[in-house]
PDBML (XML) file of the C-alpha atoms, coordinates in Angstrom:
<?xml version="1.0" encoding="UTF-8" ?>
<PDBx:datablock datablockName="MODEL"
   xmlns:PDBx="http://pdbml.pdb.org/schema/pdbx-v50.xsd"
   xmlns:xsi="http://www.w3.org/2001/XMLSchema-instance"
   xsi:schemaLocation="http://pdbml.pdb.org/schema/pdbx-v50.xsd pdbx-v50.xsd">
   <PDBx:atom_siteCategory>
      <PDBx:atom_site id="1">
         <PDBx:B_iso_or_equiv>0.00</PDBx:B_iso_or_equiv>
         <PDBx:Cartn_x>0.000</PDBx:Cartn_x>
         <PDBx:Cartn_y>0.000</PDBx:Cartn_y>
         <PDBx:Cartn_z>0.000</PDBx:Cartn_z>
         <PDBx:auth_asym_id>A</PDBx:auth_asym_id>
         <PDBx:auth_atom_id>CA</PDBx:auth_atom_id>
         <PDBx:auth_comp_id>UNK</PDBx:auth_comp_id>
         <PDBx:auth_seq_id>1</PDBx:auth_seq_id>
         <PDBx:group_PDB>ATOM</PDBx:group_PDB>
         <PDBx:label_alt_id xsi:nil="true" />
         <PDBx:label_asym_id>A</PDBx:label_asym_id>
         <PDBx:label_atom_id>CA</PDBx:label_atom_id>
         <PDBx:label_comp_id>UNK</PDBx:label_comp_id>
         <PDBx:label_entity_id>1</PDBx:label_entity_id>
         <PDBx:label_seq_id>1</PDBx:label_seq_id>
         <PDBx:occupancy>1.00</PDBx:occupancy>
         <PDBx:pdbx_PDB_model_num>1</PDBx:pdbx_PDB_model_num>
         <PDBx:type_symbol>C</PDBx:type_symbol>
      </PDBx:atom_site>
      <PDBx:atom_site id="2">
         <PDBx:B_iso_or_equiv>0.00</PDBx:B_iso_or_equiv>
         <PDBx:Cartn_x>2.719</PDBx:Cartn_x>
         <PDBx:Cartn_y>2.130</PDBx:Cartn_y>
         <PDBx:Cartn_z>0.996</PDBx:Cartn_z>
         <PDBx:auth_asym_id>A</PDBx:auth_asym_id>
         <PDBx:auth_atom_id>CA</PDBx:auth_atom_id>
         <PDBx:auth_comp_id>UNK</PDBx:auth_comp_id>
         <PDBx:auth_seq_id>2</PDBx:auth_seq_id>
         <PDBx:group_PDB>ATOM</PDBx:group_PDB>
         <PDBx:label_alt_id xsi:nil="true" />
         <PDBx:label_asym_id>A</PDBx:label_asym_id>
         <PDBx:label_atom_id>CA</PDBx:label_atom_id>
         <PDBx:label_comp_id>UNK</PDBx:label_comp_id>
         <PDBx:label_entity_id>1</PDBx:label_entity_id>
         <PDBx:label_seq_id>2</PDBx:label_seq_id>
         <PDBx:occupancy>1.00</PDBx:occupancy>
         <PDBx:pdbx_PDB_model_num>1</PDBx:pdbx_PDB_model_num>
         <PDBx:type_symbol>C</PDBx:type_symbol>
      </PDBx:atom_site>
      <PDBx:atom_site id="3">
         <PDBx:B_iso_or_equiv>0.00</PDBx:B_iso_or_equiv>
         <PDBx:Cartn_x>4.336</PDBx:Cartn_x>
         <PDBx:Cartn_y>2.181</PDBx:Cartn_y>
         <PDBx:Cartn_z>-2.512</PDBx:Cartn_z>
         <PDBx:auth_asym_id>A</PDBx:auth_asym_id>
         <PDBx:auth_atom_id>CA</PDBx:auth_atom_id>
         <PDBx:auth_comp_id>UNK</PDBx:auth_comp_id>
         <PDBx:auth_seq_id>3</PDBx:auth_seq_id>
         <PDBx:group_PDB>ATOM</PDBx:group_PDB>
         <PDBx:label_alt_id xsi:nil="true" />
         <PDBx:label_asym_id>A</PDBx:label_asym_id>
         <PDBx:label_atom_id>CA</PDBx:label_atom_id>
         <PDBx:label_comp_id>UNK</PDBx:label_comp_id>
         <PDBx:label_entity_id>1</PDBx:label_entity_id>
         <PDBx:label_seq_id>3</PDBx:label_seq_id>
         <PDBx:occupancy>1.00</PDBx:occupancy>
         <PDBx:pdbx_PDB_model_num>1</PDBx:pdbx_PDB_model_num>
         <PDBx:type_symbol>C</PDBx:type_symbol>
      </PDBx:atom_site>
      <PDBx:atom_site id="4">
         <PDBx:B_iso_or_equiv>0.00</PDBx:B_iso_or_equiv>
         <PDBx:Cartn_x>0.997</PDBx:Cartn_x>
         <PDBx:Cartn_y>2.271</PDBx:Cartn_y>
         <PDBx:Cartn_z>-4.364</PDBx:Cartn_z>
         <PDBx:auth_asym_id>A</PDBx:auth_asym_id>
         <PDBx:auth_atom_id>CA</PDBx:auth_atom_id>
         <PDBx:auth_comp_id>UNK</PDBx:auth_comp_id>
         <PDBx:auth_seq_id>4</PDBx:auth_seq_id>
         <PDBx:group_PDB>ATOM</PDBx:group_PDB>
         <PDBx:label_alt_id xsi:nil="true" />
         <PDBx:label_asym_id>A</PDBx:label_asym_id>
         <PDBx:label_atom_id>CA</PDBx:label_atom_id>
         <PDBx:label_comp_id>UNK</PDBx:label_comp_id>
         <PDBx:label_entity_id>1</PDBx:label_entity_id>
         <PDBx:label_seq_id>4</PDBx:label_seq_id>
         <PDBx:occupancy>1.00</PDBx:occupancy>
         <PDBx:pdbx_PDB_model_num>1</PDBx:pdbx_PDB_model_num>
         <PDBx:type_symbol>C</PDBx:type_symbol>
      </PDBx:atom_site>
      <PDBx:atom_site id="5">
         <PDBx:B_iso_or_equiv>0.00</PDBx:B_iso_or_equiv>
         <PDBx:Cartn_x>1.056</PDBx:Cartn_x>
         <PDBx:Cartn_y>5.764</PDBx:Cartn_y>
         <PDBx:Cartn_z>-2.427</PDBx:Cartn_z>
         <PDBx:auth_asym_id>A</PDBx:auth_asym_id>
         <PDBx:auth_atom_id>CA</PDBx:auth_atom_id>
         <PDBx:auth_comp_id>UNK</PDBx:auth_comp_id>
         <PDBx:auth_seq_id>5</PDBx:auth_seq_id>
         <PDBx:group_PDB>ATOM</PDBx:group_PDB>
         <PDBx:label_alt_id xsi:nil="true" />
         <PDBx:label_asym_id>A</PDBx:label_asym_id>
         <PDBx:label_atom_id>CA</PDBx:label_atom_id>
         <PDBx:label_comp_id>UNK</PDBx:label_comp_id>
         <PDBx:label_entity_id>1</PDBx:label_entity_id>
         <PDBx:label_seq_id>5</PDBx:label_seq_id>
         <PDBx:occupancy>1.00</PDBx:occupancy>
         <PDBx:pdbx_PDB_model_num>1</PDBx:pdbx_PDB_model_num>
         <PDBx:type_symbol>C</PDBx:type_symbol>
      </PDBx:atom_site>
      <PDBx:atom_site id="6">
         <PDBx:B_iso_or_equiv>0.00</PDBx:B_iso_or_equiv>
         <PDBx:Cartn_x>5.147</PDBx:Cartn_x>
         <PDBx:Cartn_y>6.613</PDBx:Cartn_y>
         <PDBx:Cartn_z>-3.071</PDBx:Cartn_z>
         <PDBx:auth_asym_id>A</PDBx:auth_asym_id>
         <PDBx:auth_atom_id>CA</PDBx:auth_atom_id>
         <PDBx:auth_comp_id>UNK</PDBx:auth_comp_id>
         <PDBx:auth_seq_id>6</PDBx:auth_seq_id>
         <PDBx:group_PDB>ATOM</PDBx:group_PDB>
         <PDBx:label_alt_id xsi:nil="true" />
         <PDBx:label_asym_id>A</PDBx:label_asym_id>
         <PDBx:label_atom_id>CA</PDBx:label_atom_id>
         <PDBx:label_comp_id>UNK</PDBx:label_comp_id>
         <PDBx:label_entity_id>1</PDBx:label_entity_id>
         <PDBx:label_seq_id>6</PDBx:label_seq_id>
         <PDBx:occupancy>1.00</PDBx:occupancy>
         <PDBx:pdbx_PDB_model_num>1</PDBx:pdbx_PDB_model_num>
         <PDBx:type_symbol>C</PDBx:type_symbol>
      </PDBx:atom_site>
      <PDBx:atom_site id="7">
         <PDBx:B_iso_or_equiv>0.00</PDBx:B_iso_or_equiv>
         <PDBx:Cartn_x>4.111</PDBx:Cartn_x>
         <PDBx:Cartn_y>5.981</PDBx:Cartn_y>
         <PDBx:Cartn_z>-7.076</PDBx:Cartn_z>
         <PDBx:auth_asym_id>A</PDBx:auth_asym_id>
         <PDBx:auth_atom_id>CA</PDBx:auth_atom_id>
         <PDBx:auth_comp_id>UNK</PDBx:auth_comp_id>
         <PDBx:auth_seq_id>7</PDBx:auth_seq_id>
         <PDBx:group_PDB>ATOM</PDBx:group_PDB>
         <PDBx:label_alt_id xsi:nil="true" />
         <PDBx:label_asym_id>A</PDBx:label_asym_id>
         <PDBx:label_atom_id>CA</PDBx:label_atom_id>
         <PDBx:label_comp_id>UNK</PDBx:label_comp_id>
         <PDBx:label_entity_id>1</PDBx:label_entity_id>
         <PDBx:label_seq_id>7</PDBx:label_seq_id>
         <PDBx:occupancy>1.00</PDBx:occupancy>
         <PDBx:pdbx_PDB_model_num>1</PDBx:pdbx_PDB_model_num>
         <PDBx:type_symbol>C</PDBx:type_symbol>
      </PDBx:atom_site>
      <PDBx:atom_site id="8">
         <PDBx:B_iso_or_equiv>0.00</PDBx:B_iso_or_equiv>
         <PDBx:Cartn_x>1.487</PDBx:Cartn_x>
         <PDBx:Cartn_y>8.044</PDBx:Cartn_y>
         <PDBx:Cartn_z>-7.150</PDBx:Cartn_z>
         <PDBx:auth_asym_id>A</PDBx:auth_asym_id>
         <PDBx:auth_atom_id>CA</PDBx:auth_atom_id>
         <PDBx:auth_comp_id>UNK</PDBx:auth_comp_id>
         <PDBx:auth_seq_id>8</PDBx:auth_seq_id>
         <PDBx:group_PDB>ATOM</PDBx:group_PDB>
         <PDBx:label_alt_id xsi:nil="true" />
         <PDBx:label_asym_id>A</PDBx:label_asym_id>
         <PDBx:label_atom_id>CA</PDBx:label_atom_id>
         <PDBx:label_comp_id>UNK</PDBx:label_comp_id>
         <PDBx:label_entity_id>1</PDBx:label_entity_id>
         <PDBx:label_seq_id>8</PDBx:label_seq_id>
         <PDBx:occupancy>1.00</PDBx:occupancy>
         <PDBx:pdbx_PDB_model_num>1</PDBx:pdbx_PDB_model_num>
         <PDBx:type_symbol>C</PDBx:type_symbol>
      </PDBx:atom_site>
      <PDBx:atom_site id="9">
         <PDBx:B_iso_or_equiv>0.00</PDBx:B_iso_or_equiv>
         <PDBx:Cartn_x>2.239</PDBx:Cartn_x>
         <PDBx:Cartn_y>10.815</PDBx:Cartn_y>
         <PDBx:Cartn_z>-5.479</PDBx:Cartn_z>
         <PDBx:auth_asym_id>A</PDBx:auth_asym_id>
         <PDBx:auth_atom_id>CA</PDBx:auth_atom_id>
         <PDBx:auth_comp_id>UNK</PDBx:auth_comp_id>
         <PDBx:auth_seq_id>9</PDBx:auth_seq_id>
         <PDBx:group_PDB>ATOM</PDBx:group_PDB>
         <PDBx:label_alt_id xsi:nil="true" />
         <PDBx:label_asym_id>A</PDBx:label_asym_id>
         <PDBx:label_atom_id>CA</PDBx:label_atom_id>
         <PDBx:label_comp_id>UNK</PDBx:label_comp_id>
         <PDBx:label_entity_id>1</PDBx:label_entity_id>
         <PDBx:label_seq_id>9</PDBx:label_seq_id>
         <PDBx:occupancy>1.00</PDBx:occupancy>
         <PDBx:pdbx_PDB_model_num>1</PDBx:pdbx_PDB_model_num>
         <PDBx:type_symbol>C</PDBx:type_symbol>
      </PDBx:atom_site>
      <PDBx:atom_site id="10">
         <PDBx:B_iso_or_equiv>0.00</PDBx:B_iso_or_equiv>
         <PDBx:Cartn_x>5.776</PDBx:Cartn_x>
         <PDBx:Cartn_y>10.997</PDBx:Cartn_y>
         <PDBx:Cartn_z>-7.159</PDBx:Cartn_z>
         <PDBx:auth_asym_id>A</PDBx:auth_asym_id>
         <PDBx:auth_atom_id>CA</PDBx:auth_atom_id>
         <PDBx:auth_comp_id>UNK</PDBx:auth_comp_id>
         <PDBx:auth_seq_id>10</PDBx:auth_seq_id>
         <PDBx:group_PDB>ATOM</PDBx:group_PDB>
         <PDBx:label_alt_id xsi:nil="true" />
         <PDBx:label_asym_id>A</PDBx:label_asym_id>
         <PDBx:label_atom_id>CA</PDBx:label_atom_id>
         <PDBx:label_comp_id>UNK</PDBx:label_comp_id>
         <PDBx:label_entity_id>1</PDBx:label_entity_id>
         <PDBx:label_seq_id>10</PDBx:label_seq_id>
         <PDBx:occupancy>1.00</PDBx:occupancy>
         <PDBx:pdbx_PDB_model_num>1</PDBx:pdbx_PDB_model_num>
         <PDBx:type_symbol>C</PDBx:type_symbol>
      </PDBx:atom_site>
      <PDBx:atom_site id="11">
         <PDBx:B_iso_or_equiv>0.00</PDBx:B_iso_or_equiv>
         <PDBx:Cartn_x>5.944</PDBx:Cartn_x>
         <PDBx:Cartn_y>8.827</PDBx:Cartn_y>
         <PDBx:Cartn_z>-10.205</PDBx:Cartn_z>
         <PDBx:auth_asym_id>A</PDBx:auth_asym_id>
         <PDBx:auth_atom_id>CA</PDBx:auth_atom_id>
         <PDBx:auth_comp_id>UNK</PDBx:auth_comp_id>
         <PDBx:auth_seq_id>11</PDBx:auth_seq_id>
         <PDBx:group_PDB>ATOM</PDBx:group_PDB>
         <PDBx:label_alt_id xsi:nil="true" />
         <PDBx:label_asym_id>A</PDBx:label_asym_id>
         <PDBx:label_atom_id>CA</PDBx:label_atom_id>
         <PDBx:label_comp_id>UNK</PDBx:label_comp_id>
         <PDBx:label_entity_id>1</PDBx:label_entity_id>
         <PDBx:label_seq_id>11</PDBx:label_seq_id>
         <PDBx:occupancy>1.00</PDBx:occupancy>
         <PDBx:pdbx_PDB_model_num>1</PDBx:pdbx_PDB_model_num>
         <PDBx:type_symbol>C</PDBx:type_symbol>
      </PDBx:atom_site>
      <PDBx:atom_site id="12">
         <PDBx:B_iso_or_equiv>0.00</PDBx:B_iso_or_equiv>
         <PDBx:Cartn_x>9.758</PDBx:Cartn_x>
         <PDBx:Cartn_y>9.991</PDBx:Cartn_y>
         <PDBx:Cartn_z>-11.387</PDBx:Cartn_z>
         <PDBx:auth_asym_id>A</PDBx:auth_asym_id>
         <PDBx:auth_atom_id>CA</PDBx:auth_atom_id>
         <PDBx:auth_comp_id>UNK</PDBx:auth_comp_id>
         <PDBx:auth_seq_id>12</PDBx:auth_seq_id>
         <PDBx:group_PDB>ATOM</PDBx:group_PDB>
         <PDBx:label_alt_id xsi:nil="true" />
         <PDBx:label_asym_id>A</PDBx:label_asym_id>
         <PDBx:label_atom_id>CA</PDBx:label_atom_id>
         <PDBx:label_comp_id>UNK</PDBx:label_comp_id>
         <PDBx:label_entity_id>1</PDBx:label_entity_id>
         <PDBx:label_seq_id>12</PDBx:label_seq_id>
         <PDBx:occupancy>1.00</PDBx:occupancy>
         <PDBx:pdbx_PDB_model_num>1</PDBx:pdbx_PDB_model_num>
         <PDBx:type_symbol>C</PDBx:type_symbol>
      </PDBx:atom_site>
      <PDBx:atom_site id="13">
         <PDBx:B_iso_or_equiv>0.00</PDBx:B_iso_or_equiv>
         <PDBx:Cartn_x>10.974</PDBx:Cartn_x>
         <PDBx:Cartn_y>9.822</PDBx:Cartn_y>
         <PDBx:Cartn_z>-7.811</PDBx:Cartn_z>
         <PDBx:auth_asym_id>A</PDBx:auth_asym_id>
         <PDBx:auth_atom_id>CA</PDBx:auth_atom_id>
         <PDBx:auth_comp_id>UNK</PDBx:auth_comp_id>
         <PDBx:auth_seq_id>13</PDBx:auth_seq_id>
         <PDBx:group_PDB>ATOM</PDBx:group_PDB>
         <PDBx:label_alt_id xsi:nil="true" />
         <PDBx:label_asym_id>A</PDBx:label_asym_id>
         <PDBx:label_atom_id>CA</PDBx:label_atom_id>
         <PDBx:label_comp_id>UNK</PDBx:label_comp_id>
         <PDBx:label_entity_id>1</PDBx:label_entity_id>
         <PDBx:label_seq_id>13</PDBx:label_seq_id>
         <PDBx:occupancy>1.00</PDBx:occupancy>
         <PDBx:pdbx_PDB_model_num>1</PDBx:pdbx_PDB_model_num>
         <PDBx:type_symbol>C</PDBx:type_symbol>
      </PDBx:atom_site>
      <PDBx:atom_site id="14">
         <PDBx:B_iso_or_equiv>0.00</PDBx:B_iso_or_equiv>
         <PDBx:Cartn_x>9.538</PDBx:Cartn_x>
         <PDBx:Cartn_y>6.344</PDBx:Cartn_y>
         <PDBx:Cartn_z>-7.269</PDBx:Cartn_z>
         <PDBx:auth_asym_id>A</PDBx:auth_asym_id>
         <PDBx:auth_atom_id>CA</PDBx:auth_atom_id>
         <PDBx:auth_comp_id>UNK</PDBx:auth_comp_id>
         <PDBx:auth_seq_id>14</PDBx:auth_seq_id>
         <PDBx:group_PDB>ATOM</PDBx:group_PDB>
         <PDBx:label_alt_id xsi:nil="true" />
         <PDBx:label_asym_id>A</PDBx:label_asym_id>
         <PDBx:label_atom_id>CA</PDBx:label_atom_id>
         <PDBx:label_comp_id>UNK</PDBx:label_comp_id>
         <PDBx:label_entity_id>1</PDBx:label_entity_id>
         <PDBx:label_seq_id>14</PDBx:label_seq_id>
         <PDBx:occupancy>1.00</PDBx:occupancy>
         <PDBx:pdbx_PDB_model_num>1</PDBx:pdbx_PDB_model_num>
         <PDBx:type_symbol>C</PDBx:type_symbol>
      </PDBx:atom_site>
      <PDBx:atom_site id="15">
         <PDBx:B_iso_or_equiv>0.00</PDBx:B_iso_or_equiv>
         <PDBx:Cartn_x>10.870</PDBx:Cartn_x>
         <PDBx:Cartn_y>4.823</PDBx:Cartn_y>
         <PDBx:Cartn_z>-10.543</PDBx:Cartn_z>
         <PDBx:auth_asym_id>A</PDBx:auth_asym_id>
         <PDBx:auth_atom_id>CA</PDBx:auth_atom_id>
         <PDBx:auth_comp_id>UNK</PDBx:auth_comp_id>
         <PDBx:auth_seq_id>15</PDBx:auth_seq_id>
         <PDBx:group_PDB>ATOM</PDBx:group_PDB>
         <PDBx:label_alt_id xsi:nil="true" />
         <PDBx:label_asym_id>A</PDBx:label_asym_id>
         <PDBx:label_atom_id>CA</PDBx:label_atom_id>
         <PDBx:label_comp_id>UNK</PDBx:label_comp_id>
         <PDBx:label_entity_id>1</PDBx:label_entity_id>
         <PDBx:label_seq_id>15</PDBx:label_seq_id>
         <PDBx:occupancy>1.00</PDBx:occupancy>
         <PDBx:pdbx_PDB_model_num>1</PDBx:pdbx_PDB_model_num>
         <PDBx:type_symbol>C</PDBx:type_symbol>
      </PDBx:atom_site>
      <PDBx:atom_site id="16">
         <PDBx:B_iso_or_equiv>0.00</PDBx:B_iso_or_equiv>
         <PDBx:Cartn_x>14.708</PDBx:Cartn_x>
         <PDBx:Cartn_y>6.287</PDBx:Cartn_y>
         <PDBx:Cartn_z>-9.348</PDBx:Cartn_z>
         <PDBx:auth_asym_id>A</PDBx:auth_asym_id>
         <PDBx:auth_atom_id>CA</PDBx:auth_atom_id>
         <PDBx:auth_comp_id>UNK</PDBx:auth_comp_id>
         <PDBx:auth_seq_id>16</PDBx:auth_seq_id>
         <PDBx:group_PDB>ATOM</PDBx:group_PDB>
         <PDBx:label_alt_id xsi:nil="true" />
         <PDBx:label_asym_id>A</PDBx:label_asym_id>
         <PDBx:label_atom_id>CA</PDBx:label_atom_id>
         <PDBx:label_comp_id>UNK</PDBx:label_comp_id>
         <PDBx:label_entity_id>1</PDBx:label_entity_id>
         <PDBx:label_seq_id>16</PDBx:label_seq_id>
         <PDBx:occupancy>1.00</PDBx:occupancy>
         <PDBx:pdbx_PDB_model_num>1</PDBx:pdbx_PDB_model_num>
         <PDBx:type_symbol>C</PDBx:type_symbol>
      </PDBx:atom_site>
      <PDBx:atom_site id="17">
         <PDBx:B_iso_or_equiv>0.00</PDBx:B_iso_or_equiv>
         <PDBx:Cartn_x>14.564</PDBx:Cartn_x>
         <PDBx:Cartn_y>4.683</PDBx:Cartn_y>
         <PDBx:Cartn_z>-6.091</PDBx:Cartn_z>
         <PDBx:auth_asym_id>A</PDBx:auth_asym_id>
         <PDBx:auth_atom_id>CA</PDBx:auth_atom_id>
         <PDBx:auth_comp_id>UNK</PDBx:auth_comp_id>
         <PDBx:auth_seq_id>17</PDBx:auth_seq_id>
         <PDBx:group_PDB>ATOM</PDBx:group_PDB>
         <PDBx:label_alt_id xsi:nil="true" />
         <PDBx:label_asym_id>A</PDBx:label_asym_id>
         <PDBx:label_atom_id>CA</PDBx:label_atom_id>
         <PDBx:label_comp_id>UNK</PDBx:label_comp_id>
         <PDBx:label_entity_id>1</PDBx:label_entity_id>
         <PDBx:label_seq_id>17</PDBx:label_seq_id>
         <PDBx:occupancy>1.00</PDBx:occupancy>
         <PDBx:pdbx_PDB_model_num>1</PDBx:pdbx_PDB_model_num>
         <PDBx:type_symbol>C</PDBx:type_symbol>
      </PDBx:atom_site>
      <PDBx:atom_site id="18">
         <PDBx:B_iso_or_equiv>0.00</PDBx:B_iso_or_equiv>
         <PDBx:Cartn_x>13.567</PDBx:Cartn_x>
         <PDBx:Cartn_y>1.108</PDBx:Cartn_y>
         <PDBx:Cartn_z>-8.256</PDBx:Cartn_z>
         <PDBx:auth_asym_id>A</PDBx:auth_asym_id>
         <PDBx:auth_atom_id>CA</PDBx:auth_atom_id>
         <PDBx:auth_comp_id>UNK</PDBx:auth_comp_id>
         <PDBx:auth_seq_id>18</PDBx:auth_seq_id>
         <PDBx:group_PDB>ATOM</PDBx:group_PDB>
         <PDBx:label_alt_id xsi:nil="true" />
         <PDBx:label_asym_id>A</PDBx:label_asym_id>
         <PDBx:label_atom_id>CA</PDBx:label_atom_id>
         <PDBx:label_comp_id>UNK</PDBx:label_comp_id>
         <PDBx:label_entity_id>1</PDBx:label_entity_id>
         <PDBx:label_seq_id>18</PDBx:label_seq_id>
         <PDBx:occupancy>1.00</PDBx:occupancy>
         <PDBx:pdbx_PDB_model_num>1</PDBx:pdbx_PDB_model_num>
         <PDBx:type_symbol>C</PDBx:type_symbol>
      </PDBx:atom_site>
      <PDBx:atom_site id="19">
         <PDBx:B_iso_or_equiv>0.00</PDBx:B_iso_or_equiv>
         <PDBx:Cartn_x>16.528</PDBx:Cartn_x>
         <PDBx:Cartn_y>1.592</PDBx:Cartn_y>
         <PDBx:Cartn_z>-10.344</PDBx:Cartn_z>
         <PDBx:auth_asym_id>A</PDBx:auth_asym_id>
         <PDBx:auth_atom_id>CA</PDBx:auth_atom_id>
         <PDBx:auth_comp_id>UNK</PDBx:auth_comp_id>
         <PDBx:auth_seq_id>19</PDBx:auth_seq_id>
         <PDBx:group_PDB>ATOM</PDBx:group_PDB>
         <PDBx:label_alt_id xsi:nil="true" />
         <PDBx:label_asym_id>A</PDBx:label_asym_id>
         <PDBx:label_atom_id>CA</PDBx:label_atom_id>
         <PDBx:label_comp_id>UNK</PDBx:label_comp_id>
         <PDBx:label_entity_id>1</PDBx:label_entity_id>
         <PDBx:label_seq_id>19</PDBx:label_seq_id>
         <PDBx:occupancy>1.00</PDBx:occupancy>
         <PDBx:pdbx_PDB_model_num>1</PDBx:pdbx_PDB_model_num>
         <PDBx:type_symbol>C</PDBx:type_symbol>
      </PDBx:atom_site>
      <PDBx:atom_site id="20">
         <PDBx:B_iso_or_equiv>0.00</PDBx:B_iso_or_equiv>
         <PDBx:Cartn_x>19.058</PDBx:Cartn_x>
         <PDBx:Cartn_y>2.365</PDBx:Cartn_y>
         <PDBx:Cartn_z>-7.761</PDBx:Cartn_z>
         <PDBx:auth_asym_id>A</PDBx:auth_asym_id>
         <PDBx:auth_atom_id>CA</PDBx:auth_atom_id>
         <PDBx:auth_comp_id>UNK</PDBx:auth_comp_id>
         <PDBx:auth_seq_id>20</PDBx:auth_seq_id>
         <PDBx:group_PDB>ATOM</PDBx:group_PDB>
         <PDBx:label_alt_id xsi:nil="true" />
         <PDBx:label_asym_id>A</PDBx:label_asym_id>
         <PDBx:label_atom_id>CA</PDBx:label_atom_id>
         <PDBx:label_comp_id>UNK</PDBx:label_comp_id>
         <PDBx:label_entity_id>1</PDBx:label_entity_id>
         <PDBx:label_seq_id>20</PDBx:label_seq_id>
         <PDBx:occupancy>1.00</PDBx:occupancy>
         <PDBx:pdbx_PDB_model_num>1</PDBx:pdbx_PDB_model_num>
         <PDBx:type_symbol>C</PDBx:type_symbol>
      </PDBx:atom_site>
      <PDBx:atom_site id="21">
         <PDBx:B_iso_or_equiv>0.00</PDBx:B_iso_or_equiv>
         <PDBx:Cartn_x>21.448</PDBx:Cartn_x>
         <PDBx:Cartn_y>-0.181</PDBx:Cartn_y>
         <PDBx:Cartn_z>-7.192</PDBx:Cartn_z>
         <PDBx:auth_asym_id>A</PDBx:auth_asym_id>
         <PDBx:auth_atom_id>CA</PDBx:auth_atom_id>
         <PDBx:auth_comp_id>UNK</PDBx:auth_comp_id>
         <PDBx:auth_seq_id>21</PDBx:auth_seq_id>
         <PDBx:group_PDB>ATOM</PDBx:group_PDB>
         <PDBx:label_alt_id xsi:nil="true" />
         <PDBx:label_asym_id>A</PDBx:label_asym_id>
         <PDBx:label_atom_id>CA</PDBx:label_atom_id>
         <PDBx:label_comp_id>UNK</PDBx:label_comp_id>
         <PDBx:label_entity_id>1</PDBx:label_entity_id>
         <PDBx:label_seq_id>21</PDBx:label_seq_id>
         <PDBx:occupancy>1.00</PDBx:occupancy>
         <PDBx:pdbx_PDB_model_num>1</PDBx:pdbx_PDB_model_num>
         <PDBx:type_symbol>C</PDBx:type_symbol>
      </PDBx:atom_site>
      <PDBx:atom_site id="22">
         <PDBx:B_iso_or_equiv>0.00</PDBx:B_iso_or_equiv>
         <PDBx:Cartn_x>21.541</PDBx:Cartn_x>
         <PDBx:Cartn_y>0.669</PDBx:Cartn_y>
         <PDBx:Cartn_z>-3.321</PDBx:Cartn_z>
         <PDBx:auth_asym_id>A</PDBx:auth_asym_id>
         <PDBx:auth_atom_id>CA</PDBx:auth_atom_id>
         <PDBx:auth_comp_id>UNK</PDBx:auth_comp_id>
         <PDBx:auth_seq_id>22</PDBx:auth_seq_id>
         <PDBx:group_PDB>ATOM</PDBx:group_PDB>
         <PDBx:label_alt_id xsi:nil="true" />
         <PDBx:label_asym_id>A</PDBx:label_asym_id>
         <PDBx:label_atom_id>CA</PDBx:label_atom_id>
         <PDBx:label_comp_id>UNK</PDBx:label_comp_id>
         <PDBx:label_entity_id>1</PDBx:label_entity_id>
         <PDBx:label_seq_id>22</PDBx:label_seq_id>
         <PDBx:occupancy>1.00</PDBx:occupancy>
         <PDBx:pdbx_PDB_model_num>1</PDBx:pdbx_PDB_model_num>
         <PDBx:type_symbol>C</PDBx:type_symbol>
      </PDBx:atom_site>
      <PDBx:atom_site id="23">
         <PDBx:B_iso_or_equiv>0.00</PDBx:B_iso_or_equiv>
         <PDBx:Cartn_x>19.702</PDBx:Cartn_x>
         <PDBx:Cartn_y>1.248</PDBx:Cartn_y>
         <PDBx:Cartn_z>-0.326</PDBx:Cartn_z>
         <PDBx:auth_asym_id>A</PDBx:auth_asym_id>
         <PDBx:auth_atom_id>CA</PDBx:auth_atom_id>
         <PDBx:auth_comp_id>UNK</PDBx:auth_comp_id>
         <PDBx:auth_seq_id>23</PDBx:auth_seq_id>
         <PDBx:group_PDB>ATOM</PDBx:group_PDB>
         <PDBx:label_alt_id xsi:nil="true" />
         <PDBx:label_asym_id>A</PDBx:label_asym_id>
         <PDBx:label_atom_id>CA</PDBx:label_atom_id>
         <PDBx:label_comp_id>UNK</PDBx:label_comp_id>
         <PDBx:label_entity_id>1</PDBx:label_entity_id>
         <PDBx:label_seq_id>23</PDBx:label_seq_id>
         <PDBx:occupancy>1.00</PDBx:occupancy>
         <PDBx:pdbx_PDB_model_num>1</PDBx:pdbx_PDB_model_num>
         <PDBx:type_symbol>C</PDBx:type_symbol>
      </PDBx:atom_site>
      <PDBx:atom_site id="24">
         <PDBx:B_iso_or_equiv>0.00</PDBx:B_iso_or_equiv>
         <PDBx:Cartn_x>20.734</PDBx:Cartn_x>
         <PDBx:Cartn_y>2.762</PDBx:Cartn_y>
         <PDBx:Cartn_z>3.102</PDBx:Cartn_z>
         <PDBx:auth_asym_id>A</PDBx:auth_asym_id>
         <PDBx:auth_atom_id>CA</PDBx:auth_atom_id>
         <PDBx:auth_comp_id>UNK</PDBx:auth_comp_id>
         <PDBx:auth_seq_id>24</PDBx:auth_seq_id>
         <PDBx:group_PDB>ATOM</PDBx:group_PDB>
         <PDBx:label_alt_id xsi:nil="true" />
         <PDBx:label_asym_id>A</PDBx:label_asym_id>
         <PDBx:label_atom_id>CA</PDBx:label_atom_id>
         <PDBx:label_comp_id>UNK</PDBx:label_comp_id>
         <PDBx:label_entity_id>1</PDBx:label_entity_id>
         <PDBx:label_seq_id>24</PDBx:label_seq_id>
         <PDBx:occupancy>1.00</PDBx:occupancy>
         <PDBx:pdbx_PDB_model_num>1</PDBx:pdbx_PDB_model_num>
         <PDBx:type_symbol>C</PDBx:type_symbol>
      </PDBx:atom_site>
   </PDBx:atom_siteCategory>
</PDBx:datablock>
């Protein structure tokens, strides 16, 4: 649910954060 909210709210922001390699 939480990233069904993250996408829509910021759809260019969301896809970035898929494609980065890492994650602190």
């Amino acid at each position: 649910v939480l990233g069904e909210i993250l996408k829509e709210d910021n759809p260019s922001g969301f896809e970035r954060a898929l494609q980065a390699p890492h994650v602190l």
